[in-house]
Protein backbone atom coordinates (compact mmCIF):
# COMPACT_ATOMS: atom_id res chain seq x y z
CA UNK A 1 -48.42 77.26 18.40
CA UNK A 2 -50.60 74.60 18.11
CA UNK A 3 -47.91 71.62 18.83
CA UNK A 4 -47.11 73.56 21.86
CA UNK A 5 -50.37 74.06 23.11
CA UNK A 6 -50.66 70.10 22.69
CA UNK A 7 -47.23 69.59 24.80
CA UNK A 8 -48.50 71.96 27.50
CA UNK A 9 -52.03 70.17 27.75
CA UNK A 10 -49.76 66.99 28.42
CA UNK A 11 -47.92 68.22 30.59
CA UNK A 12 -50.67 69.47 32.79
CA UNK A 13 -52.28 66.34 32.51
CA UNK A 14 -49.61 64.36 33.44
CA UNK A 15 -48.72 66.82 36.23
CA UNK A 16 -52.63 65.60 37.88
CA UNK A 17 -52.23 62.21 36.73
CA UNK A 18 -49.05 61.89 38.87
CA UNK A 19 -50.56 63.94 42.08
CA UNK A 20 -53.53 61.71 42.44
CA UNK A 21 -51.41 58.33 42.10
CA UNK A 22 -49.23 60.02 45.24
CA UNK A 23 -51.66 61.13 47.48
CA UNK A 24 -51.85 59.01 50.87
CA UNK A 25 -56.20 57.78 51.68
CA UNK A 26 -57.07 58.32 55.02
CA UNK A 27 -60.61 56.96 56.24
CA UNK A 28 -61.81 57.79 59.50
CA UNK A 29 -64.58 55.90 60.85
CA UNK A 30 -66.69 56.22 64.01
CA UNK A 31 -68.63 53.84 66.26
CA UNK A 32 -70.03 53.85 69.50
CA UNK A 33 -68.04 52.20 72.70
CA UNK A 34 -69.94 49.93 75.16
CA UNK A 35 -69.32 52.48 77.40
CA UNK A 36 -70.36 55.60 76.68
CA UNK A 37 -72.78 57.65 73.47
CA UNK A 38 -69.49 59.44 72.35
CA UNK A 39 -68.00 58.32 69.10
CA UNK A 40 -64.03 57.26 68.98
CA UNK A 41 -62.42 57.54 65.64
CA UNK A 42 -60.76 54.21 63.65
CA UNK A 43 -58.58 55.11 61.79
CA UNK A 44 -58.03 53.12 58.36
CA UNK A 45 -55.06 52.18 57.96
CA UNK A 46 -52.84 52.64 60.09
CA UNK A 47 -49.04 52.66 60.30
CA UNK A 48 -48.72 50.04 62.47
CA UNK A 49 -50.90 47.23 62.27
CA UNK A 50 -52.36 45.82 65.60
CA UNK A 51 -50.54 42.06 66.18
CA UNK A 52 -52.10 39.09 68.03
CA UNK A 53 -49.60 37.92 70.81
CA UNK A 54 -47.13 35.39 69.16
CA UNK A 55 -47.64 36.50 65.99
CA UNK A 56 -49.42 35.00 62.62
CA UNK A 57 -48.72 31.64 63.67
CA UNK A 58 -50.14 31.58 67.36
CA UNK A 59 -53.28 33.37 65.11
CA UNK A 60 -53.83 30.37 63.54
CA UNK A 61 -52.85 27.89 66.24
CA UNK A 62 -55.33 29.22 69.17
CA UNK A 63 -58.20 29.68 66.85
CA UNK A 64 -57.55 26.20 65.57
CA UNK A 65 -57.29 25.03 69.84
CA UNK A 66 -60.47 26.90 70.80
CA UNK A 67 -62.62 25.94 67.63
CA UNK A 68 -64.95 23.21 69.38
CA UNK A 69 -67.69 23.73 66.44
CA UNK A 70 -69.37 20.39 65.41
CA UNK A 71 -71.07 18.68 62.74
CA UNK A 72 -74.17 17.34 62.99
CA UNK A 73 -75.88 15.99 60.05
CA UNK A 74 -74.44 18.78 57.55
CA UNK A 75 -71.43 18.92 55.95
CA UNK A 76 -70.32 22.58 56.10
CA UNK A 77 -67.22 23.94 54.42
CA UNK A 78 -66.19 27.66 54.22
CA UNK A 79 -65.27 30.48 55.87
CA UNK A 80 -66.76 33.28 58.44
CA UNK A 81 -65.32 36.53 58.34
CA UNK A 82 -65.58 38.16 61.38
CA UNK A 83 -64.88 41.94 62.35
CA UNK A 84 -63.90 43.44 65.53
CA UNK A 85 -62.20 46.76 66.88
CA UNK A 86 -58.59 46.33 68.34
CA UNK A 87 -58.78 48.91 71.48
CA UNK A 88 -56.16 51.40 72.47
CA UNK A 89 -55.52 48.93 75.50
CA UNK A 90 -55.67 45.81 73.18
CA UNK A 91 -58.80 44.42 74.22
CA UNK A 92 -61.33 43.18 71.56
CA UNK A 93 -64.73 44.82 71.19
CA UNK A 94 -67.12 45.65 68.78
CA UNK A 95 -67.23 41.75 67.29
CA UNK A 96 -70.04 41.42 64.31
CA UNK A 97 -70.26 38.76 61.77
CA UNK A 98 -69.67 40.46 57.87
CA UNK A 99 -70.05 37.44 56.28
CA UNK A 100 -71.45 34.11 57.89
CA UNK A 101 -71.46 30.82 56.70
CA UNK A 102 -74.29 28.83 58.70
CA UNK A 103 -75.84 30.25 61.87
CA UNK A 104 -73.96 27.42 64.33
CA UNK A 105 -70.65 28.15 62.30
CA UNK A 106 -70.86 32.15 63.42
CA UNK A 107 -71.74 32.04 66.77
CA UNK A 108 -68.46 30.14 66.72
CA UNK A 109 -66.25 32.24 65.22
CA UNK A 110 -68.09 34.71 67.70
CA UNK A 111 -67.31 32.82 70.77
CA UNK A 112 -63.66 32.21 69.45
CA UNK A 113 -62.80 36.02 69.05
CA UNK A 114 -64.19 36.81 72.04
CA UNK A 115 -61.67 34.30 73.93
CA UNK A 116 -58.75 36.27 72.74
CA UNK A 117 -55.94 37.62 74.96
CA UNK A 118 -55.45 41.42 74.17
CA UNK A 119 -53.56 42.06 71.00
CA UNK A 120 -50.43 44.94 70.47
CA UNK A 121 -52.86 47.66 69.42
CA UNK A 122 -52.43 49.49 66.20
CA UNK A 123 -50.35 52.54 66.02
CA UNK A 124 -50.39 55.91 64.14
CA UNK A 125 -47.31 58.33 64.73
CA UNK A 126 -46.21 56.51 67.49
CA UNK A 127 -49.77 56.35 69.23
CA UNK A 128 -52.11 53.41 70.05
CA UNK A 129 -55.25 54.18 68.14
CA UNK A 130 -58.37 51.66 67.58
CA UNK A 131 -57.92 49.45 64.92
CA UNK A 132 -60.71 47.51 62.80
CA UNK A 133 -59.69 44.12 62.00
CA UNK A 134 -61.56 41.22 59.76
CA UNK A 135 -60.70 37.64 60.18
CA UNK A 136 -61.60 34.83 58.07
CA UNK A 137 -62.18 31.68 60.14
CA UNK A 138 -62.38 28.60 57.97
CA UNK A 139 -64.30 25.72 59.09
CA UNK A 140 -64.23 22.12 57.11
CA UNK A 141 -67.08 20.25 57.88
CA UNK A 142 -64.47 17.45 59.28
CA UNK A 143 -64.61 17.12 62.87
C-alpha cells in the first residue's frame, strides 16, 4: 500500500511537471497610440515576427549608412538598445531608449530608427498585429 501510494504521488507529480513545461506564455501588453487615449494590445510573441525590408542584412547595412554619430573628444564604445512598436501598417512608433550608452550616442540611435522604411508587420493567426521590437545599435568610438 505504501509503495503504491509512492508510485501514484509520482505519477501525479510528473503528470503537473509535464503540463507546465507544455503550456504556450502569452503576454499582452498595452500602450497608448499618438493618436488617440484608447489602448491597442501587443502581443508578445507572436507567430510571425515583424521583418525589416531586405531582411537581417539590409538591418545592419542601413543602420550602418544612416549612423552619422561622431566623436568628439571621448572615446565611446557600446551599444544602445532601442525599443519601438512595429504597427499593423508597418510604420514605426512608440521609439524609447531601454538602455543608453551616452546621451549624443541615443539621440542617434533615436534619429536612426525613426528613418526607417515600414517593416512586414508581425502576424498572429494570419493577422497583422503590433509588434514590440528592441534593437541593439553598437557604436565604436571610431569614426
Amino acid at each position: 500500500m505504501r509503495q503504491l501510494l509512492k508510485i501514484l504521488t509520482l505519477l501525479i507529480f510528473s503528470l503537473q511537471l509535464n503540463a507546465q513545461t507544455d503550456s504556450l506564455r502569452i503576454v499582452i501588453d498595452s500602450i497608448p497610440t499618438d493618436t488617440t487615449e484608447a489602448f491597442v494590445e501587443i502581443i508578445d510573441p507572436v507567430e510571425t515576427m515583424p521583418v525589416f525590408p531586405g531582411g537581417q542584412d539590409s538591418l545592419r547595412t542601413f543602420i550602418e549608412r544612416n549612423n552619422n554619430w561622431q566623436v568628439g573628444r571621448e572615446t565611446i564604445v557600446g551599444k544602445v538598445f532601442i525599443a519601438f512598436v512595429v504597427e499593423v501598417d508597418g510604420s514605426i512608433t512608440n521609439i524609447e531608449i531601454m538602455r543608453g550608452l551616452h546621451p549624443s550616442c541615443d539621440e542617434e540611435a533615436k534619429r536612426i530608427i525613426g528613418l526607417m522604411p515600414n517593416w512586414k508587420p508581425g502576424e498572429q493567426m494570419g493577422t497583422p498585429v503590433r509588434t514590440k521590437m528592441i534593437l541593439p545599435i553598437a557604436f565604436d568610438g571610431l569614426k
